[in-house]
PDB file of N, CA and C in Angstrom:
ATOM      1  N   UNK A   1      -2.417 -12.014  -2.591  1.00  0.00           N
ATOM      2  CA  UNK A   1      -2.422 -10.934  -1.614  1.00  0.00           C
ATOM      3  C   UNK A   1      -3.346  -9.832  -2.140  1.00  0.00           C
ATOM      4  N   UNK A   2      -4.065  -9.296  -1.395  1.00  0.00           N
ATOM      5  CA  UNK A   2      -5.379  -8.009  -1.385  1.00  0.00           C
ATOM      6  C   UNK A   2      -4.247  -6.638  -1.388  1.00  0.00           C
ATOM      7  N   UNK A   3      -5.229  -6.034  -2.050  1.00  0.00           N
ATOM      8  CA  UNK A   3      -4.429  -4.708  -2.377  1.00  0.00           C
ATOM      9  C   UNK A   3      -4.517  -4.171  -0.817  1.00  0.00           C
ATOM     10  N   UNK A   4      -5.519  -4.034  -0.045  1.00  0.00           N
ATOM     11  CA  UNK A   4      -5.645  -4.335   1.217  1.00  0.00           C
ATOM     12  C   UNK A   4      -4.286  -4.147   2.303  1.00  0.00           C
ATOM     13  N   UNK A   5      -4.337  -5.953   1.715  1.00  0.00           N
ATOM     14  CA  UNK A   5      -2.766  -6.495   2.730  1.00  0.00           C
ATOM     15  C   UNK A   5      -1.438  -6.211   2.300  1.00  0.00           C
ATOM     16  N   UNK A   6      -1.653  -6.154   0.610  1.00  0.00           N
ATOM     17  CA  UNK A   6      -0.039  -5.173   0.367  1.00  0.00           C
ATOM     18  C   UNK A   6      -0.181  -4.266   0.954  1.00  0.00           C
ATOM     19  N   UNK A   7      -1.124  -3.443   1.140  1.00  0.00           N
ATOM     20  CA  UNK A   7      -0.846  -1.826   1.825  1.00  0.00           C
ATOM     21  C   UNK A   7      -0.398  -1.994   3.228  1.00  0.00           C
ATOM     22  N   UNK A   8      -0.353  -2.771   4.141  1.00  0.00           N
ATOM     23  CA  UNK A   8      -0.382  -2.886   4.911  1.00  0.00           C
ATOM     24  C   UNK A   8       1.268  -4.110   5.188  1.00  0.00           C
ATOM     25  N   UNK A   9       1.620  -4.461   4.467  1.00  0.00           N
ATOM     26  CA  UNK A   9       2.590  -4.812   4.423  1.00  0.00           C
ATOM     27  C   UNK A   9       3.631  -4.074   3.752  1.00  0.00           C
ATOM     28  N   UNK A  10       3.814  -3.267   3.014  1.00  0.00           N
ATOM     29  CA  UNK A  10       3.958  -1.974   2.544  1.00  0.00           C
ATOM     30  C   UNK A  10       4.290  -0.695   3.914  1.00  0.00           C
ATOM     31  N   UNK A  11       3.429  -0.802   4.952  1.00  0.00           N
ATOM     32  CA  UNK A  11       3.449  -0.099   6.096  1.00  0.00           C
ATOM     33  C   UNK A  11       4.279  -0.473   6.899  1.00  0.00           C
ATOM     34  N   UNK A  12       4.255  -2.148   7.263  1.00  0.00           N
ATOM     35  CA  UNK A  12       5.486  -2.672   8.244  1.00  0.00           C
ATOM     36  C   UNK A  12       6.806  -2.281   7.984  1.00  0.00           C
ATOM     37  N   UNK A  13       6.778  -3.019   6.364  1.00  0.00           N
ATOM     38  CA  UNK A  13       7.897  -2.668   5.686  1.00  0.00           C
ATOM     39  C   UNK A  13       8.758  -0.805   5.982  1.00  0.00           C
ATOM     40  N   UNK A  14       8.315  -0.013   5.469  1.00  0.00           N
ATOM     41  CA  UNK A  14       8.504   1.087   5.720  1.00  0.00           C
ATOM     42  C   UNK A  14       9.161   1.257   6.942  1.00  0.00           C
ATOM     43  N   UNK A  15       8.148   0.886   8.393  1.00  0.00           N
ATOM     44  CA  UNK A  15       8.112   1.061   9.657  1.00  0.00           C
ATOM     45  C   UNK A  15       9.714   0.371   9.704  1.00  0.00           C
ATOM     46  N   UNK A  16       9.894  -0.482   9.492  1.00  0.00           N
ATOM     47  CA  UNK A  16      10.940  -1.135   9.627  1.00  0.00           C
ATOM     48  C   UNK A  16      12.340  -0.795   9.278  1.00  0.00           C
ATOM     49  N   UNK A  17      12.090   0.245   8.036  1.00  0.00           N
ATOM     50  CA  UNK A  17      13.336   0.832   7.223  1.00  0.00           C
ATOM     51  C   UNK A  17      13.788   1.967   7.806  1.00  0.00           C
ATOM     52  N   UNK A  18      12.386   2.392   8.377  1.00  0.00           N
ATOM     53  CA  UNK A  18      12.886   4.134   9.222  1.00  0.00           C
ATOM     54  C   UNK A  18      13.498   3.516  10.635  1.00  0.00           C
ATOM     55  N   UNK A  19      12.852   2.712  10.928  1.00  0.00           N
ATOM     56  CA  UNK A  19      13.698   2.262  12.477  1.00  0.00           C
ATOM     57  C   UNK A  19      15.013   2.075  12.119  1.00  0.00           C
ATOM     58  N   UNK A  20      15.850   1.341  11.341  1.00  0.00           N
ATOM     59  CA  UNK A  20      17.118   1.382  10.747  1.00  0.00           C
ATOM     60  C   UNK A  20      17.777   2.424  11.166  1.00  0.00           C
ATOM     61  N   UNK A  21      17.551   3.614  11.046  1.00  0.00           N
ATOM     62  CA  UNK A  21      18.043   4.523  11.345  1.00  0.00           C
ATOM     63  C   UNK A  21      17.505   5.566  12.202  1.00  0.00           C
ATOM     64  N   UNK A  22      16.626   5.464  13.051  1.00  0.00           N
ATOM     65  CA  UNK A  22      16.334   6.118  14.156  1.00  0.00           C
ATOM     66  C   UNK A  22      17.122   5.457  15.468  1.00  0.00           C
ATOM     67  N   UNK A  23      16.921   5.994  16.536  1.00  0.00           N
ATOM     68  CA  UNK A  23      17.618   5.992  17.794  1.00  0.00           C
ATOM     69  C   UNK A  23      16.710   5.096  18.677  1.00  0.00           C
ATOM     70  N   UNK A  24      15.224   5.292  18.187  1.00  0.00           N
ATOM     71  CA  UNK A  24      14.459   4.698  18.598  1.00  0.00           C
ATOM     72  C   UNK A  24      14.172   3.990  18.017  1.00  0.00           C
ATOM     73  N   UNK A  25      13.764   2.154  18.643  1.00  0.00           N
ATOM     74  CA  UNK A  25      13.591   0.925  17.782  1.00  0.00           C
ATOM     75  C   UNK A  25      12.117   0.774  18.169  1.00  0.00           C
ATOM     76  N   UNK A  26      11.217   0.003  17.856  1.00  0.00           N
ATOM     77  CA  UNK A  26      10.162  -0.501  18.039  1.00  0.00           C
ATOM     78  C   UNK A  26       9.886  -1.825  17.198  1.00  0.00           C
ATOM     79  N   UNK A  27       9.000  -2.469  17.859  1.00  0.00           N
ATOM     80  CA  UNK A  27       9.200  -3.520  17.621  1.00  0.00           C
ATOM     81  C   UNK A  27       7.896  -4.108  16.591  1.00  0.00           C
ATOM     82  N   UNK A  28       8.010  -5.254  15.665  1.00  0.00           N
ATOM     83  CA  UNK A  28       7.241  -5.670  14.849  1.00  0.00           C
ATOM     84  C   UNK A  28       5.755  -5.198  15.508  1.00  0.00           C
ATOM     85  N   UNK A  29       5.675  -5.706  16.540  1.00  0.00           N
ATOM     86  CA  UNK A  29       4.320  -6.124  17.616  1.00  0.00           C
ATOM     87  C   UNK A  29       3.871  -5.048  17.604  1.00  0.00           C
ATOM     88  N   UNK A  30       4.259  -3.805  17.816  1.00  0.00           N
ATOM     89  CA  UNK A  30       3.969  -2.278  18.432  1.00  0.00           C
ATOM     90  C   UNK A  30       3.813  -1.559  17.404  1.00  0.00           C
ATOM     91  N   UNK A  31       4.189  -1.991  15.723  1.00  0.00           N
ATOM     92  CA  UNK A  31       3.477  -1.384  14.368  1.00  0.00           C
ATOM     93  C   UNK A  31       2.558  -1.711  14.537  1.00  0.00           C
ATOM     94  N   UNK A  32       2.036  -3.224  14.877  1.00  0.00           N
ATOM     95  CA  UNK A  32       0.600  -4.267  14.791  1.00  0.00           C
ATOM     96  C   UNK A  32      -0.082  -3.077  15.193  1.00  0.00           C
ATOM     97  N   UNK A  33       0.300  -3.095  16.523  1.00  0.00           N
ATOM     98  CA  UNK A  33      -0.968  -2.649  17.673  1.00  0.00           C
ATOM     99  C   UNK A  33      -0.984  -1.296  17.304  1.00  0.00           C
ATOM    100  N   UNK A  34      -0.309  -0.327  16.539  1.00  0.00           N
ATOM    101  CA  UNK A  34      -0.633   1.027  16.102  1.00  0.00           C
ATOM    102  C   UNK A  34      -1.070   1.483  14.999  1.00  0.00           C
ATOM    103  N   UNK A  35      -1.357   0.346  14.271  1.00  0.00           N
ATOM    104  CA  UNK A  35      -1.604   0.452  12.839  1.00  0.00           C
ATOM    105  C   UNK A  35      -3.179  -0.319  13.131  1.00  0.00           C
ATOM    106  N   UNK A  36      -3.543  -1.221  14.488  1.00  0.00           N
ATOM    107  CA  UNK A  36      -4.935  -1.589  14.231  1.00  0.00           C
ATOM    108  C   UNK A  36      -5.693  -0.383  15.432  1.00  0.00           C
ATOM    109  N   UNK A  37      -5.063   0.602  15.788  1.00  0.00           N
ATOM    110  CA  UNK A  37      -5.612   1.316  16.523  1.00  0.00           C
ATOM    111  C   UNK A  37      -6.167   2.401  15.414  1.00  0.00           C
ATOM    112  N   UNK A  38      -5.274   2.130  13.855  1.00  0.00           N
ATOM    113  CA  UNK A  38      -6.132   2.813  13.093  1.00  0.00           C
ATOM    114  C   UNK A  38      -7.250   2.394  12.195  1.00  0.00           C
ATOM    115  N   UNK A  39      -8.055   1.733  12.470  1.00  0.00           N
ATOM    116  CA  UNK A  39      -8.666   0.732  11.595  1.00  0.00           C
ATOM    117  C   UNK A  39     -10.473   1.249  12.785  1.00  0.00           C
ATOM    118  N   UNK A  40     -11.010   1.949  12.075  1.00  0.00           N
ATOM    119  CA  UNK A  40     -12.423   2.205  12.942  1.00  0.00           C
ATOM    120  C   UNK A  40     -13.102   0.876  12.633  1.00  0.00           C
ATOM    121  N   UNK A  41     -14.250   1.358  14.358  1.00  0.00           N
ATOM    122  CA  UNK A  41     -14.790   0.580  14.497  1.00  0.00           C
ATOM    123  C   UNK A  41     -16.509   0.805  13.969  1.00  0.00           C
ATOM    124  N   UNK A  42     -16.024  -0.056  12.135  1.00  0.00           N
ATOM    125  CA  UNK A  42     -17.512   0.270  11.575  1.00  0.00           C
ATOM    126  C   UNK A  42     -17.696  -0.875  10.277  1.00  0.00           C
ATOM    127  N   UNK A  43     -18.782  -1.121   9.650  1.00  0.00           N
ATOM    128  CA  UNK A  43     -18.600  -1.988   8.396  1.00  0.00           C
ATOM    129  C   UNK A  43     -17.302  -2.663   7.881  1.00  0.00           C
ATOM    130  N   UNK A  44     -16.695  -3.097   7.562  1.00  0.00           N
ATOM    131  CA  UNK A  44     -15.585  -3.594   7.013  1.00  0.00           C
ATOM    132  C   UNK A  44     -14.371  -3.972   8.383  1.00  0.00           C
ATOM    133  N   UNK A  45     -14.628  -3.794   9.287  1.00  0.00           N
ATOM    134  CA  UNK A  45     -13.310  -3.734  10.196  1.00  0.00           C
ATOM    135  C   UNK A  45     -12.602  -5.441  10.604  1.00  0.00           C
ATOM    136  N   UNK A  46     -13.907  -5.834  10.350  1.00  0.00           N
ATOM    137  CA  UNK A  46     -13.150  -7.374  10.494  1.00  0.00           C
ATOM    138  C   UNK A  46     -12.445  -7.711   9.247  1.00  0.00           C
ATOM    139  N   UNK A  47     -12.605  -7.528   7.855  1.00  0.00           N
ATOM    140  CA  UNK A  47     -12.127  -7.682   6.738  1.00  0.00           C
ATOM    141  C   UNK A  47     -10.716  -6.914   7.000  1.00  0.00           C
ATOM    142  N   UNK A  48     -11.050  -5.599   7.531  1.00  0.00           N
ATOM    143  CA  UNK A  48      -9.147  -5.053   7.797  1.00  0.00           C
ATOM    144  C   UNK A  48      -8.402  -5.696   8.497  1.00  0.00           C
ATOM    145  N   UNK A  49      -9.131  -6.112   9.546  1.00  0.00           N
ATOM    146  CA  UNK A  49      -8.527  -6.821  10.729  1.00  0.00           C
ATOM    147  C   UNK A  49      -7.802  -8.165   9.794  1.00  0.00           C
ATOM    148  N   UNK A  50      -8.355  -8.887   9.199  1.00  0.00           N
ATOM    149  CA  UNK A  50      -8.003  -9.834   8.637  1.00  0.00           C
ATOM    150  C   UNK A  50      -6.566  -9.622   7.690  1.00  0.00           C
ATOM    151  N   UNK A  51      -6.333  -8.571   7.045  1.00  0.00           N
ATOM    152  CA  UNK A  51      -5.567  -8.223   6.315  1.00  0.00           C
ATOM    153  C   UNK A  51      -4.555  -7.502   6.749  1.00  0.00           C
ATOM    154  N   UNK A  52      -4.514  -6.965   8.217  1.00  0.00           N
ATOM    155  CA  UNK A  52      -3.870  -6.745   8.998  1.00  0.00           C
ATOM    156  C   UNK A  52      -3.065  -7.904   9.610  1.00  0.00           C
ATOM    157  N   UNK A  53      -3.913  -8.417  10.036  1.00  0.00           N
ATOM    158  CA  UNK A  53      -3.146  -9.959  10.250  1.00  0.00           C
ATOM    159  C   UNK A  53      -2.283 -10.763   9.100  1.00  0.00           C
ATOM    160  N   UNK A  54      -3.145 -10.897   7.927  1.00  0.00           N
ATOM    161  CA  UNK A  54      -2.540 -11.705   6.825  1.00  0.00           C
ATOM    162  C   UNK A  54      -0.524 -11.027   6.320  1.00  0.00           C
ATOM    163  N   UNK A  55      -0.704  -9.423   6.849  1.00  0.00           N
ATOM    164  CA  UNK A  55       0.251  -8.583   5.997  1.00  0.00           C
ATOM    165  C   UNK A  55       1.267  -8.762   7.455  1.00  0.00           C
ATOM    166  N   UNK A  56       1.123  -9.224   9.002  1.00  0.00           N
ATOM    167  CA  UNK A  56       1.594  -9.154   9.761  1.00  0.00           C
ATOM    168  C   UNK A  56       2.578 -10.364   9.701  1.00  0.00           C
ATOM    169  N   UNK A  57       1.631 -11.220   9.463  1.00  0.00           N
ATOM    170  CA  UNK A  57       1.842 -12.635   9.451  1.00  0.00           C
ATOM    171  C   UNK A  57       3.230 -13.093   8.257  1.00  0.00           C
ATOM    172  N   UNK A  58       3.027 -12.292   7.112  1.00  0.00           N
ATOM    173  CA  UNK A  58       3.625 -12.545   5.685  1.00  0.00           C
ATOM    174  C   UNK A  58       5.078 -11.892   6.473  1.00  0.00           C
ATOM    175  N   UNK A  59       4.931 -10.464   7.045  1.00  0.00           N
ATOM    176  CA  UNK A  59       6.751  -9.724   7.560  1.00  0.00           C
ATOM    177  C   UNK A  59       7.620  -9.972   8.154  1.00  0.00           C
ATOM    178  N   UNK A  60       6.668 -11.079   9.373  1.00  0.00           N
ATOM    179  CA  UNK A  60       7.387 -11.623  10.183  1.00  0.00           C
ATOM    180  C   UNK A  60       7.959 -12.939   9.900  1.00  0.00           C
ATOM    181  N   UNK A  61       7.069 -13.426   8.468  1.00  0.00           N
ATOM    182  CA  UNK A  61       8.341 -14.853   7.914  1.00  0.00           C
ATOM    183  C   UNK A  61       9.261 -13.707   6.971  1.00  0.00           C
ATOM    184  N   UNK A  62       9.195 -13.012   6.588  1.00  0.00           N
ATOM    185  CA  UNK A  62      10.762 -12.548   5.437  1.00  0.00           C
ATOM    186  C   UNK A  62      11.314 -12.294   6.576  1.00  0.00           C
ATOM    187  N   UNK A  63      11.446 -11.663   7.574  1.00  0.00           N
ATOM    188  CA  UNK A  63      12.077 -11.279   8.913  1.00  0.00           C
ATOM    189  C   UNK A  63      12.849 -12.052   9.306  1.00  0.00           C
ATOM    190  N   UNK A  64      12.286 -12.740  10.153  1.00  0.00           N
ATOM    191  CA  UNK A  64      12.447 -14.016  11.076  1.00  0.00           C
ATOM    192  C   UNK A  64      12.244 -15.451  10.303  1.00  0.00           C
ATOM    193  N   UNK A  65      12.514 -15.783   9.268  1.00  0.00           N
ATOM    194  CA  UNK A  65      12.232 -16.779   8.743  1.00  0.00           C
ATOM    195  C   UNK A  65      11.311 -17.977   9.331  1.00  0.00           C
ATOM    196  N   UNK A  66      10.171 -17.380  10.124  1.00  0.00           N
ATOM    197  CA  UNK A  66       9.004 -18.242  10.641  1.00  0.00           C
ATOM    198  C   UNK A  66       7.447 -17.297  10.356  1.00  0.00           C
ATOM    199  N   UNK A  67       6.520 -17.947  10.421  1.00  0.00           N
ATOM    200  CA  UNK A  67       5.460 -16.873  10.233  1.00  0.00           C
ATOM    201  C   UNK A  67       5.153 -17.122  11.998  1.00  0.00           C
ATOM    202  N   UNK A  68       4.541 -16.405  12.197  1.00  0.00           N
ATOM    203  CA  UNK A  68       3.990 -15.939  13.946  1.00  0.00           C
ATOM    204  C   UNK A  68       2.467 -15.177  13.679  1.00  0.00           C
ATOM    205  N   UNK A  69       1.517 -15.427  14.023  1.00  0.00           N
ATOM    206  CA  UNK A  69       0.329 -15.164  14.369  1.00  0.00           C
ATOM    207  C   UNK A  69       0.431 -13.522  15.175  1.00  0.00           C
ATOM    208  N   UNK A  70       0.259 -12.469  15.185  1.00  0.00           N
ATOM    209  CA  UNK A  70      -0.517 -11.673  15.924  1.00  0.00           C
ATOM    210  C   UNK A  70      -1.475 -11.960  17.356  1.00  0.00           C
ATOM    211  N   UNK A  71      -0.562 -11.499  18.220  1.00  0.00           N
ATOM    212  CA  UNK A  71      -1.869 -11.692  19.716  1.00  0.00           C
ATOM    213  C   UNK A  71      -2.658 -11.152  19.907  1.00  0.00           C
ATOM    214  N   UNK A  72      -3.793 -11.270  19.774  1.00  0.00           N
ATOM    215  CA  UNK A  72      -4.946 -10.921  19.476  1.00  0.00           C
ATOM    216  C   UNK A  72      -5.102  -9.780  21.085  1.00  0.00           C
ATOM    217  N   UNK A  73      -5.556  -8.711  21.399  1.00  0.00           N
ATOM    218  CA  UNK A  73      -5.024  -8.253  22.407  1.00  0.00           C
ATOM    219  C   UNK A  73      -5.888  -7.090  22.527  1.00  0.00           C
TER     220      UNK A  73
END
């Protein structure tokens, strides 16, 4: 794993611990899509993109004990 995709799995993670105890839930999918809305569009973005995916991919097997792909969207 890329220091990269820990960070970013590191982020789900988090996202996930504060929902625990908020009122408001959100869902795996809706970190994805707010966490690649932060990722500009310049040099390197497909490499984030990738590691975005890789760190998406890794939360949703400790989770859900399956890995699931990201919809590309």
């Amino acid at each position: 794993m890329t220091t990269a995709t820990e960070y970013y799995v590191n982020r789900f993670k988090a996202s996930i611990m504060n929902h625990l105890y908020s009122s408001v839930s959100c869902s795996l999918e809706s970190t994805y899509n707010e966490l690649k809305k932060e990722i500009p569009s310049e040099d390197g973005q497909e490499q984030e993109m990738d590691n975005l995916d890789a760190a998406y991919t890794l939360v949703h097997k400790e989770v859900c004990g399956y890995p699931q792909v990201p919809s590309k969207v």
